[in-house]
Protein backbone atom coordinates (compact mmCIF):
# COMPACT_ATOMS: atom_id res chain seq x y z
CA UNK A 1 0.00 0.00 0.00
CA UNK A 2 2.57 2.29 1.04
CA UNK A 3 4.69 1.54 -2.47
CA UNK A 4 1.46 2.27 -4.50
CA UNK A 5 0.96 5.66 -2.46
CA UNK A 6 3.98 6.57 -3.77
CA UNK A 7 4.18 5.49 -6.92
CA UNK A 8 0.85 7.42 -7.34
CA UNK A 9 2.40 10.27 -5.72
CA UNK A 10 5.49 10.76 -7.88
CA UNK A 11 3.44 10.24 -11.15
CA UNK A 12 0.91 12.97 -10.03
CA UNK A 13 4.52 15.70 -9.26
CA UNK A 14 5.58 14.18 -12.62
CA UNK A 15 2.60 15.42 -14.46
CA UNK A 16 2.44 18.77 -12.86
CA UNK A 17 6.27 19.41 -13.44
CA UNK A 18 6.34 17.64 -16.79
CA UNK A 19 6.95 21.60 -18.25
CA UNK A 20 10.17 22.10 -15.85
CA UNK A 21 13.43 23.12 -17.24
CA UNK A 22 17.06 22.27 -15.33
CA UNK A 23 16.58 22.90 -12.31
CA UNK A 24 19.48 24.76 -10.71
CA UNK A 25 19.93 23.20 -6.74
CA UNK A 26 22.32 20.99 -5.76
CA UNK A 27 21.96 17.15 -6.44
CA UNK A 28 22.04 17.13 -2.52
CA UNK A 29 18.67 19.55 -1.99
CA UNK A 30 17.42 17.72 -5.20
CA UNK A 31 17.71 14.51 -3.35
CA UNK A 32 16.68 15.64 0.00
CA UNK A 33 13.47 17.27 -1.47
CA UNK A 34 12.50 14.18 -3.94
CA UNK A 35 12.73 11.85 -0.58
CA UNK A 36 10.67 14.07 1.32
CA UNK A 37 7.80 13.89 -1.36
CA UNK A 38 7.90 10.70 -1.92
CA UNK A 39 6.98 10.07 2.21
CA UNK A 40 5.00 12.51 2.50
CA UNK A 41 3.14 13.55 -0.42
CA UNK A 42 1.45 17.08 -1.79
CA UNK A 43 -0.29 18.42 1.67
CA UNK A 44 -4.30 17.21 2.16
CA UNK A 45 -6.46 18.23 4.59
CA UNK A 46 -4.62 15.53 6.82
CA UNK A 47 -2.09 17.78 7.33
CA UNK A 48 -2.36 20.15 10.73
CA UNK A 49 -0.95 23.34 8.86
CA UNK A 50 -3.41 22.36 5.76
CA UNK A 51 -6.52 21.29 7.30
CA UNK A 52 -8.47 24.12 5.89
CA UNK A 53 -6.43 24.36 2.67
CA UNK A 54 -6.49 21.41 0.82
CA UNK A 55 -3.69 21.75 -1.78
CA UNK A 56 -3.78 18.10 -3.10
CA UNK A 57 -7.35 18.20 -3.72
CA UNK A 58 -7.06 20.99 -5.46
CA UNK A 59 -4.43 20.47 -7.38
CA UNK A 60 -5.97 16.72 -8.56
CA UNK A 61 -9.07 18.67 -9.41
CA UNK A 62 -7.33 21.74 -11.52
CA UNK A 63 -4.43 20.30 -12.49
CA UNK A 64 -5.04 17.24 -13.14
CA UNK A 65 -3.51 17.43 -16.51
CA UNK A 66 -0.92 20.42 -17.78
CA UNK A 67 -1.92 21.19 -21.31
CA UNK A 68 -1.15 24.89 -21.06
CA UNK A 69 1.59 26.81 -23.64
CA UNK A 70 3.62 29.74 -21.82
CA UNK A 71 3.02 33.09 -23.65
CA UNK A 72 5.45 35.54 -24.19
CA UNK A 73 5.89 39.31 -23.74
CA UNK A 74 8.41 41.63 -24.43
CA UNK A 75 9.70 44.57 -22.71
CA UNK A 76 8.09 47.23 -24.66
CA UNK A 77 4.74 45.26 -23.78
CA UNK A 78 5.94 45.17 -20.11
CA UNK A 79 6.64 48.77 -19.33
CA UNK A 80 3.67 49.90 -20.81
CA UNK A 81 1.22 48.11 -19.28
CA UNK A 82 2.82 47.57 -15.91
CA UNK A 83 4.46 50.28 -14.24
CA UNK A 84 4.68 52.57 -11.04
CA UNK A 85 6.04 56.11 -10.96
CA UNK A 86 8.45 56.71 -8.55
CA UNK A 87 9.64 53.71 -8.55
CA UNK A 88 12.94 50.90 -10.03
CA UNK A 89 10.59 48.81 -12.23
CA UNK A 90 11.16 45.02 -12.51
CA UNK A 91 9.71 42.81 -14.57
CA UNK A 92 9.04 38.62 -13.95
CA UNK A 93 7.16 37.10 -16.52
CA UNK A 94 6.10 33.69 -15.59
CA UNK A 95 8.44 33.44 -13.32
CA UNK A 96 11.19 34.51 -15.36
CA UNK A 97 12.65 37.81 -15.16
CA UNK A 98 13.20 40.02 -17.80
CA UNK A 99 16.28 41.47 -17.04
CA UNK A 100 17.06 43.95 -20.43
CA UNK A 101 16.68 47.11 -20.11
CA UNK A 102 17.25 48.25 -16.16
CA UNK A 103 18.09 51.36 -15.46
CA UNK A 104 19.51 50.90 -11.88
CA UNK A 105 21.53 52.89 -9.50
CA UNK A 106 24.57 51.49 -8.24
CA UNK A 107 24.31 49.32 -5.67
CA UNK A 108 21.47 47.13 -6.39
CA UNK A 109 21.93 44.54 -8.59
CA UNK A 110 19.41 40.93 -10.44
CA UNK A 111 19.85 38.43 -12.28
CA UNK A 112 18.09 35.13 -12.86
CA UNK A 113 18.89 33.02 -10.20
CA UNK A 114 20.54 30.14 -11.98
CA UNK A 115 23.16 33.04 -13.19
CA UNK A 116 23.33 34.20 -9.41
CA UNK A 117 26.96 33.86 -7.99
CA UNK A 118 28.09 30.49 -6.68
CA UNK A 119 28.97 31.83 -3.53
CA UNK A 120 25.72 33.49 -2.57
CA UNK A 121 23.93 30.31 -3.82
CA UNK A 122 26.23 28.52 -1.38
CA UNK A 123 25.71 31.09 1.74
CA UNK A 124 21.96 31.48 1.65
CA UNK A 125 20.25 29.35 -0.79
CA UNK A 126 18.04 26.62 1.11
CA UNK A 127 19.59 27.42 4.26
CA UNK A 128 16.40 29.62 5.40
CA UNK A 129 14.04 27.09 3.62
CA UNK A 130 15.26 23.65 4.32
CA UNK A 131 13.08 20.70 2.19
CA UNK A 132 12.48 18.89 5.27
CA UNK A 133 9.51 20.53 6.73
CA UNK A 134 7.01 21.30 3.90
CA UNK A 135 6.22 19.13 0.78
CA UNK A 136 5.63 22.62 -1.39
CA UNK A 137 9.27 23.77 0.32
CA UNK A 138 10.11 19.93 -0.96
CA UNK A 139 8.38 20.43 -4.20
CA UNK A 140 10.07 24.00 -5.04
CA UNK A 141 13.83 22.66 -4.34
CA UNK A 142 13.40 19.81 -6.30
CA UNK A 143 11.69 21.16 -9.88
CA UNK A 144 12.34 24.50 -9.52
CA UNK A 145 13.85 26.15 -12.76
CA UNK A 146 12.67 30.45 -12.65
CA UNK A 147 13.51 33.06 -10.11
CA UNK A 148 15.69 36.12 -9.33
CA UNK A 149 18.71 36.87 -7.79
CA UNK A 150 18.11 40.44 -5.42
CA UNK A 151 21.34 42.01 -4.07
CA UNK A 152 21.37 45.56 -2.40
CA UNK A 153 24.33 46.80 -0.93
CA UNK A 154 23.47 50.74 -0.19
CA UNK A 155 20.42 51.87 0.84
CA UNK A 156 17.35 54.01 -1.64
CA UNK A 157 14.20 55.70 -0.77
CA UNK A 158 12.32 55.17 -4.01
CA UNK A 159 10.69 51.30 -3.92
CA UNK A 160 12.19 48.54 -6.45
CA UNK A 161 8.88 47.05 -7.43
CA UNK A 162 8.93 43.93 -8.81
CA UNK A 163 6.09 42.96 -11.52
CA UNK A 164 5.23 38.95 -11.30
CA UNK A 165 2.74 38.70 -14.18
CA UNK A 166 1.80 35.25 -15.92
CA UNK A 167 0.14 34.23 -18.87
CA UNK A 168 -0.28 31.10 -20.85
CA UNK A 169 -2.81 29.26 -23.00
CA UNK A 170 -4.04 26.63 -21.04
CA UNK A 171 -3.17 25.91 -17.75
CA UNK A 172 0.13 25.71 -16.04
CA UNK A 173 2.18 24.95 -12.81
CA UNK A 174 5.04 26.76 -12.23
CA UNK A 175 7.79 26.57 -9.33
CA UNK A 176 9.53 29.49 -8.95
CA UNK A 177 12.27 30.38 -6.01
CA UNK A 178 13.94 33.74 -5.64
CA UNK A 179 16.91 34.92 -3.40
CA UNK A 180 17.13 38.29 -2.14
CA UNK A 181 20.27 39.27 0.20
CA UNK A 182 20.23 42.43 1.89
CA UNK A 183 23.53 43.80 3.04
CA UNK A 184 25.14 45.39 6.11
CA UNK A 185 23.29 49.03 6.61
CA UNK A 186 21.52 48.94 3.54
CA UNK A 187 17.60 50.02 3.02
CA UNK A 188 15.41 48.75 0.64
CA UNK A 189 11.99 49.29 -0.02
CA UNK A 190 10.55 46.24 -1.92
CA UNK A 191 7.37 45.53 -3.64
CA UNK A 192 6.00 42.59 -5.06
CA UNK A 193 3.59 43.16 -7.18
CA UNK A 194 1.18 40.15 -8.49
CA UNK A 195 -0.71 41.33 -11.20
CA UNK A 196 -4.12 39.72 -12.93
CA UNK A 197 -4.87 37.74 -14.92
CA UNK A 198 -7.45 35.85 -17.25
CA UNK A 199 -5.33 32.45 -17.67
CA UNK A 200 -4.96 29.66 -15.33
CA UNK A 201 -1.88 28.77 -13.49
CA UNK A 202 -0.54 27.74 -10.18
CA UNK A 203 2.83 29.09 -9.08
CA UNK A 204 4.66 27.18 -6.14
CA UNK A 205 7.03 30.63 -5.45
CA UNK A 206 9.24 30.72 -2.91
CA UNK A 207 11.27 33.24 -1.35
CA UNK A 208 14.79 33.39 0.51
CA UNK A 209 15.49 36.99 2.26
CA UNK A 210 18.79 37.39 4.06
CA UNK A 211 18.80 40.61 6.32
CA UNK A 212 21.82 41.36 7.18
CA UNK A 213 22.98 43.51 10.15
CA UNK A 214 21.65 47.00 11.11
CA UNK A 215 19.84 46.44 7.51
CA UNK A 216 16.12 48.13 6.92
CA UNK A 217 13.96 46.28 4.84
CA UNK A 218 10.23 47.16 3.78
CA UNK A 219 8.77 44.47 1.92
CA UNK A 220 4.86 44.80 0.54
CA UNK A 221 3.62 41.95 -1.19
CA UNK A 222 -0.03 42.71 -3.49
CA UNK A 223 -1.79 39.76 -4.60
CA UNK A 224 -4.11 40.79 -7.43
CA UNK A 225 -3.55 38.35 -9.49
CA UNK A 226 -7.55 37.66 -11.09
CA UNK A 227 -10.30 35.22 -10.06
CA UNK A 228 -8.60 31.58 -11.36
CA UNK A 229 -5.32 31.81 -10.31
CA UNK A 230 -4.04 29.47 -7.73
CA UNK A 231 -0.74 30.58 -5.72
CA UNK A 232 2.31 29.53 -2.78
CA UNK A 233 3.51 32.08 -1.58
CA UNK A 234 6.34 31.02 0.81
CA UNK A 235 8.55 33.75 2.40
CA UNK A 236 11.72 32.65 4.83
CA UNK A 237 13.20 35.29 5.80
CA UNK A 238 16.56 35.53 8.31
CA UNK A 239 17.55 38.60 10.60
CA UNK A 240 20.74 39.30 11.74
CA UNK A 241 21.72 41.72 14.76
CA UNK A 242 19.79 45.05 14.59
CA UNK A 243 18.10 44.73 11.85
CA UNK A 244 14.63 45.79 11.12
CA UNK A 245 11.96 43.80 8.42
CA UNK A 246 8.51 45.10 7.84
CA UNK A 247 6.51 42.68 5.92
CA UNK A 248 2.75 43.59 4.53
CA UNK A 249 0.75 41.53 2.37
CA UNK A 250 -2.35 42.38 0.98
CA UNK A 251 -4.53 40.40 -0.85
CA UNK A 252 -7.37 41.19 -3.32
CA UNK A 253 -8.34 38.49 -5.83
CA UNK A 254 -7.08 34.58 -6.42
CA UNK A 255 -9.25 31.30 -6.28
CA UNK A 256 -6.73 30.22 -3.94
CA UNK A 257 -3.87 31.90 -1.97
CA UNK A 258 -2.04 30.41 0.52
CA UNK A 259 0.73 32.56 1.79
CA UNK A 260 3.63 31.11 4.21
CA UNK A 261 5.65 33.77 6.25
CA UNK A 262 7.70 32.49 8.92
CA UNK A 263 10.43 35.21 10.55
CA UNK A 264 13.69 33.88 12.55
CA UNK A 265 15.03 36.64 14.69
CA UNK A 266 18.21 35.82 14.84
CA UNK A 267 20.21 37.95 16.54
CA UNK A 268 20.47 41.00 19.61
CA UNK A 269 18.04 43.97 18.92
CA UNK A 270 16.34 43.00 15.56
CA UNK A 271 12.75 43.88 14.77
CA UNK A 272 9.67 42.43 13.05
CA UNK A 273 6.41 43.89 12.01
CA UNK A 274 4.27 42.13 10.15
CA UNK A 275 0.70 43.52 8.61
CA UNK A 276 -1.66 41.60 6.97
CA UNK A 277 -4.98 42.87 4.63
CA UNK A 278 -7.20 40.33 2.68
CA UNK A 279 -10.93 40.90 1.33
CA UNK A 280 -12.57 37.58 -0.16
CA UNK A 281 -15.74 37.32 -1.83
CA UNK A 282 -17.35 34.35 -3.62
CA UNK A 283 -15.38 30.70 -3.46
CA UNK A 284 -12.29 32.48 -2.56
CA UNK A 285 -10.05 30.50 -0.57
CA UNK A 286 -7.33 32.86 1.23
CA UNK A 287 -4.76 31.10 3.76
CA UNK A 288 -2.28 33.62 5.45
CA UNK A 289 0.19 31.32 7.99
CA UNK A 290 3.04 33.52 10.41
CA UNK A 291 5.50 32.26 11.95
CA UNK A 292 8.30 34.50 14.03
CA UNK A 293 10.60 33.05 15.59
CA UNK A 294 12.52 34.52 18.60
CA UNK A 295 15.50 33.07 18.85
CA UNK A 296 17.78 35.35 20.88
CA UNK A 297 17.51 38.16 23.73
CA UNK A 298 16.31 41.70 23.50
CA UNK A 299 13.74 41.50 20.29
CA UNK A 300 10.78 42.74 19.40
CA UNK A 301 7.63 41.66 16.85
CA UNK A 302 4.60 42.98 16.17
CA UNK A 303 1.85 41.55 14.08
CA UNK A 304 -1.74 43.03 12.53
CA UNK A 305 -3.63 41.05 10.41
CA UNK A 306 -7.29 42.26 8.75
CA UNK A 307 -9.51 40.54 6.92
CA UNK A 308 -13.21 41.30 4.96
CA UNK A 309 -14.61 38.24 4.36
CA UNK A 310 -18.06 37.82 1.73
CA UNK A 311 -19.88 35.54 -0.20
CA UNK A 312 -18.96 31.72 0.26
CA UNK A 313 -15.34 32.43 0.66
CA UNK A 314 -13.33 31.19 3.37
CA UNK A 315 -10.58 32.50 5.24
CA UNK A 316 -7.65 31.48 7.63
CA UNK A 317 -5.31 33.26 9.99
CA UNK A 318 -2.82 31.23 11.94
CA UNK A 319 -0.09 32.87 13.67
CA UNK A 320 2.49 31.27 15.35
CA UNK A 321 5.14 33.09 17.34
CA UNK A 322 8.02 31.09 19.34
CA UNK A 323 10.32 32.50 21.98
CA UNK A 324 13.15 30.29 22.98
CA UNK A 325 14.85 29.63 26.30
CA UNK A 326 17.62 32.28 25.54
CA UNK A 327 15.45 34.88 23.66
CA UNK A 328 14.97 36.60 27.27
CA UNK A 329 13.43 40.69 26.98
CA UNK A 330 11.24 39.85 24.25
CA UNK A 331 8.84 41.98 23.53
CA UNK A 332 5.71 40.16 20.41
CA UNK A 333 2.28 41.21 19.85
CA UNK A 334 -0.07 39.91 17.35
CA UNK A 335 -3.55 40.24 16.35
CA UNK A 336 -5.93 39.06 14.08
CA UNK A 337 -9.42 41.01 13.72
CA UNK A 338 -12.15 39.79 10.93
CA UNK A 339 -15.58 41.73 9.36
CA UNK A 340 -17.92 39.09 8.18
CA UNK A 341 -19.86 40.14 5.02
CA UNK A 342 -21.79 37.15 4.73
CA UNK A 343 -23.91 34.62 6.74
CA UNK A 344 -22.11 32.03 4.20
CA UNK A 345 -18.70 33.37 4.57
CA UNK A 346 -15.87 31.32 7.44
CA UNK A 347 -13.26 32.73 9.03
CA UNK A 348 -10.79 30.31 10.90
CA UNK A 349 -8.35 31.81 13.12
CA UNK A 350 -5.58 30.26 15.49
CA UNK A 351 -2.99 32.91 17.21
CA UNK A 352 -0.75 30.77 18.69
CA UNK A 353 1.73 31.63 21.31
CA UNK A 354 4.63 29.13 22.83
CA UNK A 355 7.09 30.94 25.31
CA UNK A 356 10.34 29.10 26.64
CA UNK A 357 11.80 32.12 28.24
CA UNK A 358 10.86 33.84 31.63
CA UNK A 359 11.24 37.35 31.26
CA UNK A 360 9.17 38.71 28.33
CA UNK A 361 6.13 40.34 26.97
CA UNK A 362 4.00 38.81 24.73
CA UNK A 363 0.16 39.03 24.36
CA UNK A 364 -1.76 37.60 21.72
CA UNK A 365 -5.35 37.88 20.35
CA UNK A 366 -8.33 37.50 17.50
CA UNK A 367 -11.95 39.12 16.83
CA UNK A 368 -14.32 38.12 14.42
CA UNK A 369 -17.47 39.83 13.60
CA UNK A 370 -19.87 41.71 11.73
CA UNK A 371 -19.91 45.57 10.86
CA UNK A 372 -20.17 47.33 14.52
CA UNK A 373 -24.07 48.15 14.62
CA UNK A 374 -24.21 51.11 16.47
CA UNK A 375 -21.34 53.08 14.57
CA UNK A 376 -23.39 52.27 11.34
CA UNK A 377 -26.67 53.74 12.89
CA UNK A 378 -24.30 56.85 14.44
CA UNK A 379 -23.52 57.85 10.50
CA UNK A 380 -27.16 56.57 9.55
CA UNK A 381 -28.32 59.04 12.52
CA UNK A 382 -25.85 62.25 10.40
CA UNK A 383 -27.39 62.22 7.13
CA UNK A 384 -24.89 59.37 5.70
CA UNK A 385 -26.39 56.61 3.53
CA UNK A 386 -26.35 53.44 4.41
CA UNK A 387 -23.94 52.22 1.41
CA UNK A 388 -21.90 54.89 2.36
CA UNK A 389 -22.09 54.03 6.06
CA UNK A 390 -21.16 50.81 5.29
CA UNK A 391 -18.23 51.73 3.38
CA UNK A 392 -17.23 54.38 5.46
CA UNK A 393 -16.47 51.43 8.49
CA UNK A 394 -14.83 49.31 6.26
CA UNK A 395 -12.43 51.90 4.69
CA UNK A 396 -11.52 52.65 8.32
CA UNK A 397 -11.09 48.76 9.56
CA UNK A 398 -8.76 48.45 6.33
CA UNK A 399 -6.46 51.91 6.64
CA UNK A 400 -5.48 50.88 10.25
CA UNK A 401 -3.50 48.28 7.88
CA UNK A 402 -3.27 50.30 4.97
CA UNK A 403 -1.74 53.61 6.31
CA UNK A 404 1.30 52.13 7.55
CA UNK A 405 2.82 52.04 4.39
CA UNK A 406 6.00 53.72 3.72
CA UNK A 407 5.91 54.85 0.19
CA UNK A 408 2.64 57.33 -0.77
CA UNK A 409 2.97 55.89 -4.33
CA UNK A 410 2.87 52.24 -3.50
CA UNK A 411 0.16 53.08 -0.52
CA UNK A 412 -2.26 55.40 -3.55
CA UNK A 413 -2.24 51.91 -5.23
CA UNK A 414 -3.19 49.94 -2.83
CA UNK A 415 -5.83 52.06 -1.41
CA UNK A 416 -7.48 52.01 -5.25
CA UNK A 417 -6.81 48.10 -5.26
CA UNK A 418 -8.72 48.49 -1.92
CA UNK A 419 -11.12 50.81 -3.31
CA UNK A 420 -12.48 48.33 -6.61
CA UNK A 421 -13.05 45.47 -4.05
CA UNK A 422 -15.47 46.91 -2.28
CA UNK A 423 -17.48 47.64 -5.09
CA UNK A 424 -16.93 44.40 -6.85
């Protein structure tokens, strides 16, 4: 029984990765990943982190055959249709960046990340993402073949946004893992942008961010990316002493999106603030899992996540934070807080907090409900619609989230993202 699990198991990853080019790990990760699969298969609703998200199923119903053909677009096509002022423009087009022409400052450099230097491959790749813990970590080391290589040395106020956009006829799988390294005393702002559209694909991505010490990151991730797309979105990211990562996701449209974020504070005096915005409607199926990981003294996180959830959709918050025996003056916070639309709409959320050390602070809490009656009949009571009432409350829930951004270009965009949802 077990040998006909398997053997079902690898021809099922064989079909969905049947369009892979050379991958670019090690035969060692390659190895390490294909055993992993092989015992444990693509995550069901079996599995404790995926009981409300179940990948395998979905992936068997979907993608049960890959008969898509990638599309291409050139750069001309790129730039004009996806852009932001104000802003280092990248472009990733299913999966695969296109890298001709940049017009970048010193200091910040990309390539694809199977032309990436050997020894940053060898310092970073895998080692925040290791293949034994998750079958889509497994999944990613072992077929994929796309990414981008991100290194910043000095530090830049305007935001390098980076523009994932896919399109194919037919539908596809891709895996795609990316490696960003962020240098001593450097500040980036960084935006990924996923934009929509009408084809369908699943993308497996995976991220890698190495922040280095006294470095400043802001990263925003926007998931727009149209009613049947199905994403991963797995982001490992490693602090070193006095750094400082911001991470905040928002997410507007996707059949499914399942995002991973798990933080190791690594070192004296580093920070990590995490923010969180999702509005579902329909079948929508959005997963957000944290993870931050204290593992030494005198840190501090902080974590905000917000969702609107409508129609038949379902949503699911689980935050994890960890603070170890020697992570002593820690200071974490998180909360989750939910606005049900719909009598038909679920929200499952699970803060979880597990505290080795003796002398921190840590609190941790969730709210779900519906639109506060009595502020909607205060505004009813002052001459204010109730549409317009309505929308007033949830364009206040949302900016709490929204507000905190650092860039007024990036945070326009996402407040007109914001804006077409609600009337959607």
């Amino acid at each position: 029984m077990v040998t006909d699990k398997l053997t079902a198991t690898h021809q099922f990853i064989e079909e969905l990765t049947k369009h892979s080019g050379k991958a670019f790990m090690s035969a060692t990760d390659i190895g390490q990943a294909l055993r992993y699969l092989e015992e444990n298969g693509i995550p069901n609703n079996k599995h404790e982190d995926y009981k409300y998200c179940n990948i395998e199923a979905i992936l068997r119903k979907e993608f049960k055959t890959i008969t898509g053909k990638e599309n291409d677009l050139s750069i001309p096509d790129l730039k004009q249709n996806y852009v932001i002022i104000s802003a280092y423009n990248i472009y990733v087009f299913n999966g695969k960046l296109h890298s001709d022409p940049f017009d970048f400052p010193e200091g910040v450099s990309i390539s694809p990340i199977n032309n990436a230097s050997t020894e940053y491959l060898h310092n970073h790749l895998t080692k925040y993402a290791p293949s034994n813990g998750d079958a889509l970590i497994a999944l990613n080391t072992a077929y994929a073949d796309r990414g981008m290589f991100l290194h910043v040395t000095k530090s830049f106020n305007k935001p390098i946004v980076i523009h994932h956009i896919n399109s194919s006829e037919g539908n596809l799988f891709f895996n795609v893992r990316n490696l960003f390294v962020i240098e001593k005393n450097a500040e980036a702002q960084l935006v990924e942008f996923h934009h929509a559209s009408n084809n369908k694909y699943f993308t497996n991505n995976l991220t890698e961010i190495s922040v280095a010490e006294n470095a400043h990151v802001n990263h925003t991730i926007i998931q727009d990316a149209g009613a049947v797309s199905y994403s991963i979105n797995t982001t490992k990211v490693h602090q070193q002493k006095q750094s400082n990562y911001t991470n905040s996701c928002f997410t507007f449209s996707g059949a499914l999106v399942r995002n991973n974020l798990s933080i190791a504070v690594d070192a004296e005096f580093a920070e990590a603030h995490l923010f969180g915005l999702f509005i579902t409607k329909s079948n929508q199926l959005v997963d957000n899992h944290t993870l931050v990981d204290h593992l030494k003294p005198n840190c501090q996180s902080n974590e905000l996540y917000k969702g609107i959830v409508g129609g038949k959709s379902t949503a699911v918050f689980n935050g994890q934070i960890f603070v170890e025996k020697d992570a002593q003056k820690t200071n974490a916070y998180q909360s989750s807080k939910n606005i049900l639309l719909s009598d038909d709409a679920t929200v499952n959320a699970k803060p979880e907090l597990e505290i080795y050390a003796n002398d921190v602070k840590c609190s941790h809490g969730t709210s779900t409900g519906k639109v506060d009656e009595n502020a909607l009949f205060y505004l009813k009571a002052r001459g204010i619609g109730e549409e317009s009432a309505h929308k007033l409350l949830l364009q206040a829930f949302a900016h709490e989230v929204i507000d905190q951004l650092k860039s007024d270009t990036i945070k326009e965009k996402v407040s007109e993202l914001f804006e077409q949802s609600l009337q959607d």
